[in-house]
Protein backbone atom coordinates (compact mmCIF):
# COMPACT_ATOMS: atom_id res chain seq x y z
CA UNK A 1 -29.46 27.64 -34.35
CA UNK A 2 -28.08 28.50 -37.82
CA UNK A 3 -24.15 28.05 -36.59
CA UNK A 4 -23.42 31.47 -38.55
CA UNK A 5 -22.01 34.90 -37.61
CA UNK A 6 -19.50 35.32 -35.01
CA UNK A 7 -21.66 36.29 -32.02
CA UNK A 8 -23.03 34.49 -29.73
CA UNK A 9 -24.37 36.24 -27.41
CA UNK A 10 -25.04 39.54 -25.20
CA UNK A 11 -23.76 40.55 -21.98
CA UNK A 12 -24.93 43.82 -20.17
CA UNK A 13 -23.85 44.99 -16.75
CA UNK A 14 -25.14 47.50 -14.80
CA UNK A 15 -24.61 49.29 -11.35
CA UNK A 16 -26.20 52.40 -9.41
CA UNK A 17 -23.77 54.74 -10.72
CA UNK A 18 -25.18 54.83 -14.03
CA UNK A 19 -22.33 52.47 -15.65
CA UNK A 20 -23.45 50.11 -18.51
CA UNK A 21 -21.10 47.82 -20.29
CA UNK A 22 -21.54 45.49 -22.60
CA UNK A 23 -19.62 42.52 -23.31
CA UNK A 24 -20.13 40.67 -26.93
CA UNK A 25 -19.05 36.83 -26.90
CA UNK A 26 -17.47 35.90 -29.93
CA UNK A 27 -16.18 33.18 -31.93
CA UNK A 28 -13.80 33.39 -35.04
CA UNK A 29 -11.94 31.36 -37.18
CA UNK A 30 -8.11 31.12 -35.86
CA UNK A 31 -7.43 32.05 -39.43
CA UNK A 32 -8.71 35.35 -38.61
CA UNK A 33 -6.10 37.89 -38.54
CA UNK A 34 -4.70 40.69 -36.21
CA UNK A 35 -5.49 43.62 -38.26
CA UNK A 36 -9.18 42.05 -39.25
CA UNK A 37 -9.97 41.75 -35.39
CA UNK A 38 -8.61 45.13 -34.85
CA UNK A 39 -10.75 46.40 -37.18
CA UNK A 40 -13.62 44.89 -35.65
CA UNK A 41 -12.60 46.11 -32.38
CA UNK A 42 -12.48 49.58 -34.16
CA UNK A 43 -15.83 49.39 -36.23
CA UNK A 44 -17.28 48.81 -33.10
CA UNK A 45 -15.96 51.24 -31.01
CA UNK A 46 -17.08 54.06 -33.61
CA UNK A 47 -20.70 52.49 -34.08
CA UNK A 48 -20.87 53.38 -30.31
CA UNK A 49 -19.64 56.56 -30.28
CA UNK A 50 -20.25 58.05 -33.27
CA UNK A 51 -22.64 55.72 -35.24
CA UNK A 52 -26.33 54.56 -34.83
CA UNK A 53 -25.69 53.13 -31.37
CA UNK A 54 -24.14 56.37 -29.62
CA UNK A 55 -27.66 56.49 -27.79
CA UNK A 56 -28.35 53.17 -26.76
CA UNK A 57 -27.30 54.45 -23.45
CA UNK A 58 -23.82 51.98 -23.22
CA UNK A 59 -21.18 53.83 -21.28
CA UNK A 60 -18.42 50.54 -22.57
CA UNK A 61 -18.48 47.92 -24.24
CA UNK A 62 -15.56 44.91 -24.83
CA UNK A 63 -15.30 42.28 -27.13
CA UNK A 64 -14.61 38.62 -26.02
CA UNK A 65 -12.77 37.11 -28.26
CA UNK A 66 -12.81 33.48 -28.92
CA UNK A 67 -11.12 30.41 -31.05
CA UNK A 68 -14.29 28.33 -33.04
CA UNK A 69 -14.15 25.07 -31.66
CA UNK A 70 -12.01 22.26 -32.97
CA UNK A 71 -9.32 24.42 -34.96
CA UNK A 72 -5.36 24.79 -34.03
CA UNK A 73 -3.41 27.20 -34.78
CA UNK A 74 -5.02 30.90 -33.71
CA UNK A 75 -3.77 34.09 -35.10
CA UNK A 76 -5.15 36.05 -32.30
CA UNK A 77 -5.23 36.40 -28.72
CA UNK A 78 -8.02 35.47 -26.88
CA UNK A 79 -9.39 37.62 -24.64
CA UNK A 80 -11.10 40.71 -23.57
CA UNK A 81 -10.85 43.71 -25.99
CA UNK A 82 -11.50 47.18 -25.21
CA UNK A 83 -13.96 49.04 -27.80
CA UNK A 84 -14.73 52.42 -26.32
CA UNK A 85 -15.42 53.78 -22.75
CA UNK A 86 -14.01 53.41 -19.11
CA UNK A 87 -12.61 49.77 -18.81
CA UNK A 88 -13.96 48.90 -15.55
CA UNK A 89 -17.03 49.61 -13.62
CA UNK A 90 -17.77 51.17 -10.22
CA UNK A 91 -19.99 50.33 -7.70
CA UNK A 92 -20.82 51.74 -3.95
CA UNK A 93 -22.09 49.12 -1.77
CA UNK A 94 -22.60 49.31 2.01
CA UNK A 95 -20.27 52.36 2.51
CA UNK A 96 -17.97 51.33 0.17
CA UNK A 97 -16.55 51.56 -2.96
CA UNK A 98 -15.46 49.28 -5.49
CA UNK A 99 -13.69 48.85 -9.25
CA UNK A 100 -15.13 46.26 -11.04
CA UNK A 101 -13.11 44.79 -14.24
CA UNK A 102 -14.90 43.44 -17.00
CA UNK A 103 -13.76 39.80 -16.51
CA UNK A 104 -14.08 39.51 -12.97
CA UNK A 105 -17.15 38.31 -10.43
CA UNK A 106 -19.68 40.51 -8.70
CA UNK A 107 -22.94 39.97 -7.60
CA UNK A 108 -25.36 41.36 -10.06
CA UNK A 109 -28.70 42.48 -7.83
CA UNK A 110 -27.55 44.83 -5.41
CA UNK A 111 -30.04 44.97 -2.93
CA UNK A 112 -30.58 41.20 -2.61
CA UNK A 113 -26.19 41.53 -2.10
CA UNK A 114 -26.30 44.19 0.11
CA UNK A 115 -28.73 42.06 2.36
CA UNK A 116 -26.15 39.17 1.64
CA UNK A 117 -23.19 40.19 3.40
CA UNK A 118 -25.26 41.74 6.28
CA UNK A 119 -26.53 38.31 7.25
CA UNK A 120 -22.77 37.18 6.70
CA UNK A 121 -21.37 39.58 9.15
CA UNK A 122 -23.98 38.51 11.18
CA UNK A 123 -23.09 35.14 10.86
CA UNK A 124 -19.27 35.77 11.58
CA UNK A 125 -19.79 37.55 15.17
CA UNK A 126 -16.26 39.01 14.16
CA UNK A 127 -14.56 40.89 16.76
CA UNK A 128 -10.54 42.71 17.04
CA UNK A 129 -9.73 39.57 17.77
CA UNK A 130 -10.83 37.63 14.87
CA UNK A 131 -8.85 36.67 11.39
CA UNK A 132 -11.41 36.38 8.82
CA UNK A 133 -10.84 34.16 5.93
CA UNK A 134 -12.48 35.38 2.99
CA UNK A 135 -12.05 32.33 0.24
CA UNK A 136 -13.06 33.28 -3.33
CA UNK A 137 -12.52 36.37 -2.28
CA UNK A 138 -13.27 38.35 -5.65
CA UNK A 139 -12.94 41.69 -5.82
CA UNK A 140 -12.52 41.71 -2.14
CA UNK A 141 -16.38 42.64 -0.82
CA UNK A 142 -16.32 40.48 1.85
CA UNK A 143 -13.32 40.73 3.41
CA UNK A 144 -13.29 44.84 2.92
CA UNK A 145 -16.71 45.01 4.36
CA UNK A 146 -15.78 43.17 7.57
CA UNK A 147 -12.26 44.48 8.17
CA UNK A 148 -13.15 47.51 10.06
CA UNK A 149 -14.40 45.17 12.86
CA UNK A 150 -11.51 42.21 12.71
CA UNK A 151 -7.93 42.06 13.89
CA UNK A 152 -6.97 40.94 10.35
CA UNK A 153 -8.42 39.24 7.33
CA UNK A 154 -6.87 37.20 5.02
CA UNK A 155 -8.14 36.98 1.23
CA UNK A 156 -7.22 34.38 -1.16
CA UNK A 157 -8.52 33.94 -4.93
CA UNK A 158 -6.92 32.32 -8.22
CA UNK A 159 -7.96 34.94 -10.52
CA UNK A 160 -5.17 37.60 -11.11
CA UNK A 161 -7.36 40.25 -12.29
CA UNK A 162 -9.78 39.84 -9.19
CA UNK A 163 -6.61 40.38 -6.50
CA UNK A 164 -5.71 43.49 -8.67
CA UNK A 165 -9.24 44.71 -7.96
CA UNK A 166 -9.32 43.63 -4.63
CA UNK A 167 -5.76 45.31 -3.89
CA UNK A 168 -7.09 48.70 -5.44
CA UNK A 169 -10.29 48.37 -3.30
CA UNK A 170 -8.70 47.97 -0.26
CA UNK A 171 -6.24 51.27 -1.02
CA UNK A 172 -9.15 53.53 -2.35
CA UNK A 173 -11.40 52.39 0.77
CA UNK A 174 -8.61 53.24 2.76
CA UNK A 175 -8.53 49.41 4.51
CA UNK A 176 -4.64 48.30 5.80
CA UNK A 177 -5.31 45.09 7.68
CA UNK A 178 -6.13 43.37 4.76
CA UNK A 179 -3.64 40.79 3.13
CA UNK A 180 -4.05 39.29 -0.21
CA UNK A 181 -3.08 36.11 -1.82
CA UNK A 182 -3.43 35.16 -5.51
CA UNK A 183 -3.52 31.35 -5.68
CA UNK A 184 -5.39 27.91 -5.95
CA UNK A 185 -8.00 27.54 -2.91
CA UNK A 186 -7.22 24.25 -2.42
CA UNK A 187 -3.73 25.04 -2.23
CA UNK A 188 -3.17 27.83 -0.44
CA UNK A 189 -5.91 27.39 2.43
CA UNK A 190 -4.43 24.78 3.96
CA UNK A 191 -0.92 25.89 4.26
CA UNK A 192 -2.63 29.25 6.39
CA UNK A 193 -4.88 26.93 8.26
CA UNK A 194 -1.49 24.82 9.79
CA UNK A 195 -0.07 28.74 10.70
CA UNK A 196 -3.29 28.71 13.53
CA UNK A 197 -2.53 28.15 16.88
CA UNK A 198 -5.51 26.99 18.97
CA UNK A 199 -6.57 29.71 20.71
CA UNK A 200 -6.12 31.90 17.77
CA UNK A 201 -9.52 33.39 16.87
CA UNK A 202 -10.46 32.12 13.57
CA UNK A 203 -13.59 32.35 11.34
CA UNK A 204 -14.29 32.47 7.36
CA UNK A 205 -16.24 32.81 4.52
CA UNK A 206 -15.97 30.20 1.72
CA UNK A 207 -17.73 31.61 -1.52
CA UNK A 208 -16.77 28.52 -4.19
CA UNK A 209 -17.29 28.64 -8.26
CA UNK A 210 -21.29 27.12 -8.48
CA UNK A 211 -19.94 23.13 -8.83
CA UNK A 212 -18.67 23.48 -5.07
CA UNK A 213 -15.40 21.96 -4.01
CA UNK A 214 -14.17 18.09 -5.51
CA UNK A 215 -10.77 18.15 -3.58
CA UNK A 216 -11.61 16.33 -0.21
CA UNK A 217 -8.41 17.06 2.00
CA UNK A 218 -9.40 20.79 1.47
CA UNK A 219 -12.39 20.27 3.26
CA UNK A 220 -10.15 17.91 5.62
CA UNK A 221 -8.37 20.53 6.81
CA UNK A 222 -11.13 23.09 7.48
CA UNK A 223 -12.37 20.16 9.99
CA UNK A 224 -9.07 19.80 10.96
CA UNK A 225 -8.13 23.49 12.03
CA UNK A 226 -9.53 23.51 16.09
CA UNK A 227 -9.00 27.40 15.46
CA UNK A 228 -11.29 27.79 13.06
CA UNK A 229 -14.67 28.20 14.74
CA UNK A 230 -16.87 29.66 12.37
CA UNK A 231 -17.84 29.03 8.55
CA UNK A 232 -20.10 30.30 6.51
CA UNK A 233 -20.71 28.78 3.28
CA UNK A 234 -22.04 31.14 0.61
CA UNK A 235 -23.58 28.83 -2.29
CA UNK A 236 -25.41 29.99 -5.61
CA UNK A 237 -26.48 26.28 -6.47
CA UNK A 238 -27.51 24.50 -3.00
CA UNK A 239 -27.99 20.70 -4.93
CA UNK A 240 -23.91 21.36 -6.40
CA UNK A 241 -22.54 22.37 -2.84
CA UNK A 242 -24.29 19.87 -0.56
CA UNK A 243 -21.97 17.41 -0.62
CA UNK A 244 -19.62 19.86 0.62
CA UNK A 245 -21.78 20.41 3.82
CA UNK A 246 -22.46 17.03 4.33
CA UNK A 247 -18.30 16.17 4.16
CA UNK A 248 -18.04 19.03 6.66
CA UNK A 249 -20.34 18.18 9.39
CA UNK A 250 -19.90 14.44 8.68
CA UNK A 251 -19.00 12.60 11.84
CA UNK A 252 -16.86 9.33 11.52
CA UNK A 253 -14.68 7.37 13.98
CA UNK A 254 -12.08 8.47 11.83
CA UNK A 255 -12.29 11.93 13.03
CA UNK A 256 -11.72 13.41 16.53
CA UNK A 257 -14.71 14.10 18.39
CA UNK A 258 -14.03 18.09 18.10
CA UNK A 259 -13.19 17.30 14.44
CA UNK A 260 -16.07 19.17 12.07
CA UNK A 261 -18.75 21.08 12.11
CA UNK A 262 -22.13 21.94 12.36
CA UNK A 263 -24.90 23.49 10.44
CA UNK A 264 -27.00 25.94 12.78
CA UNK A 265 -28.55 28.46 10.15
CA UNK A 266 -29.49 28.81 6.52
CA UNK A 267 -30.58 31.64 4.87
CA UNK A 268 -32.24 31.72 1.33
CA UNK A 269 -32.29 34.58 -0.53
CA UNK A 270 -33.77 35.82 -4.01
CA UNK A 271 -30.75 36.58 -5.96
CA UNK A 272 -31.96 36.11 -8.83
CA UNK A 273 -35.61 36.95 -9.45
CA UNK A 274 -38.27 35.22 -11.78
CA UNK A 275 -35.55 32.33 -12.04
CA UNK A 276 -35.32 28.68 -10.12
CA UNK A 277 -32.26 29.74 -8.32
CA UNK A 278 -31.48 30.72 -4.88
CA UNK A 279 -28.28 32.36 -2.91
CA UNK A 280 -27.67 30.65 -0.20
CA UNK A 281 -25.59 31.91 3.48
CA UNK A 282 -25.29 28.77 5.43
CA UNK A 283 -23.52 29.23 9.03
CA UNK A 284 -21.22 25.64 10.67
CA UNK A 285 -20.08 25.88 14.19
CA UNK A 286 -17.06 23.88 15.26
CA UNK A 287 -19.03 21.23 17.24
CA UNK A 288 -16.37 21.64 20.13
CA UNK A 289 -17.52 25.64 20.30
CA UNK A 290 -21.38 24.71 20.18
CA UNK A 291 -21.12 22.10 23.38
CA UNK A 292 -18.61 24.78 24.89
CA UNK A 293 -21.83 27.49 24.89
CA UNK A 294 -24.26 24.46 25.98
CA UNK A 295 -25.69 23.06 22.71
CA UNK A 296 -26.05 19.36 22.93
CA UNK A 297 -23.98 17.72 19.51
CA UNK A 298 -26.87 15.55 19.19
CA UNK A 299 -29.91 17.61 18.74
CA UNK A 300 -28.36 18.13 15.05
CA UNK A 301 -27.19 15.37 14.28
CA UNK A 302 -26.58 13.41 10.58
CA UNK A 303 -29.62 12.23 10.36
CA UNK A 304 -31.24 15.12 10.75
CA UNK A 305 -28.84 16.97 8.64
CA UNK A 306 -29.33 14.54 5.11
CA UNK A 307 -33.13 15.21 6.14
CA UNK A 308 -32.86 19.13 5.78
CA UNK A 309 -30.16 19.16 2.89
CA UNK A 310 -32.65 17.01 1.09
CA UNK A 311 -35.58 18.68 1.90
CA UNK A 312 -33.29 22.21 0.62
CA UNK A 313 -32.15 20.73 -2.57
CA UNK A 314 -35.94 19.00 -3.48
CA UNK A 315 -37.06 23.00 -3.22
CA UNK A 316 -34.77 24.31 -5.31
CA UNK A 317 -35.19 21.80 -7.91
């Protein structure tokens, strides 16, 4: 509250093989030099290791450096900097393990994660004959986790960093049919949805940033893509990513009649403990697939669907 100092705040992460970084967010002035940053970066680094806070039980730490608001003309780089200890974490979950870099996503309770991406394979009812899309792919967990029991799977993410750890992930795991593809979502989805055929075997997992998708012919072509017959929507903020839902399982004379999805399952899960929000693994059926196995399109219709997505985002509010 008293807008002084340069930090503003905290981050620890942790995993079960006794890694513990911290991250320090910080703001200086863009007058701020080279040399006075490495020094910081320095003073740090020896309180750590050699000073008062060699026991606080940190195995790394960075500092995030930061321009203060409304000022041209930085000095410095923004960015991560390394102050002592390994640069990346490591994690084993479900068999497998996995390098974590400091500015990339992963889940942070393990056992709620863990219980995750069993309900998603689950979900997927993946088979040698199935290409899994694993969107927002991360550091690959998905997509790795699955692979031993698909034909192929196909990861895409924009973050450079996150492909680099999903790349080394998939080598030290030991996992070949694995492609990956650094790019915009939006982008890049629907140019490998058009490469389908329709009786290509075709399922995915769509884990977005927490605001959900705003770019509507993305969604159009997951309804458009007959091959696709599986989705499961992973969402850490149900109330942002229910309009997504709704625009895929949305039924329209403008569409086809096998055009779309819909919503059979939802799972809620307590990712994050003692707090309002939820994780949420929410499965869509190609409505052409459900009548194909004897569902009726009807007994799930829209109505029924704005009635549960507003009963789901009530609760979590």
């Amino acid at each position: 509250d008293l807008q002084t100092g340069n930090v503003s705040s905290v981050t620890t992460r942790t995993t079960t093989l006794g890694d513990c970084m911290a991250i320090i967010n910080t703001y200086f002035s863009p007058q701020t030099t080279k040399e006075e940053i490495e020094e910081e970066v320095r003073r740090i680094g020896a309180y750590f290791t050699d000073g008062p806070g060699k026991d606080s039980g940190l195995t790394a730490c960075y500092l995030l450096l930061s321009a203060q608001p409304g000022e041209n003309g930085c000095q410095f780089q923004c960015g991560y900097r390394h102050c002592f200890g390994n640069p990346v974490l490591w994690e084993r979950m479900l068999g497998l393990t996995f390098r974590i870099s400091p500015n990339v996503f992963f889940q942070s309770n393990l056992q709620c994660t863990e219980r995750l991406y069993t309900i998603v394979h689950k979900f997927l009812e993946v088979s040698k004959n199935t290409t899994l899309l694993d969107v927002g792919c991360g550091t690959g967990t998905v997509g790795l986790i699955n692979a031993k029991f698909c034909k192929h799977v196909i990861s895409i993410d924009k973050s450079h960093q996150a492909i680099l750890d999903a790349q080394f992930n998939a080598k030290l795991n030991g996992i070949s049919n694995i492609s990956f593809h650094r790019s915009l979502i939006e982008r890049r989805v629907p140019q490998l949805l058009r490469e389908f055929g329709h009786d290509d075997e075709v399922v995915a997992v769509i884990d977005p940033i927490r605001q959900g998708f705003s770019d509507e012919s993305f969604l159009a072509s997951l309804r458009r893509c007959k091959a696709l017959k599986r989705l499961v929507f992973i969402a850490c903020k149900f109330t942002m990513s229910r309009c997504n839902i709704v625009s895929l399982c949305k039924r329209s004379e403008e569409y086809a009649p096998d055009e779309g999805f819909q919503l059979v399952k939802a799972v809620v899960l307590d990712m994050f403990p003692q707090t309002q929000d939820t994780e949420w693994a929410i499965l869509l059926h190609r409505t052409s697939a459900l009548t194909e196995h004897g569902f009726r399109e009807e007994q799930f219709g829209e109505q029924q669907l704005q009635e549960v997505l507003a009963k789901a985002s009530a609760a979590e509010s």
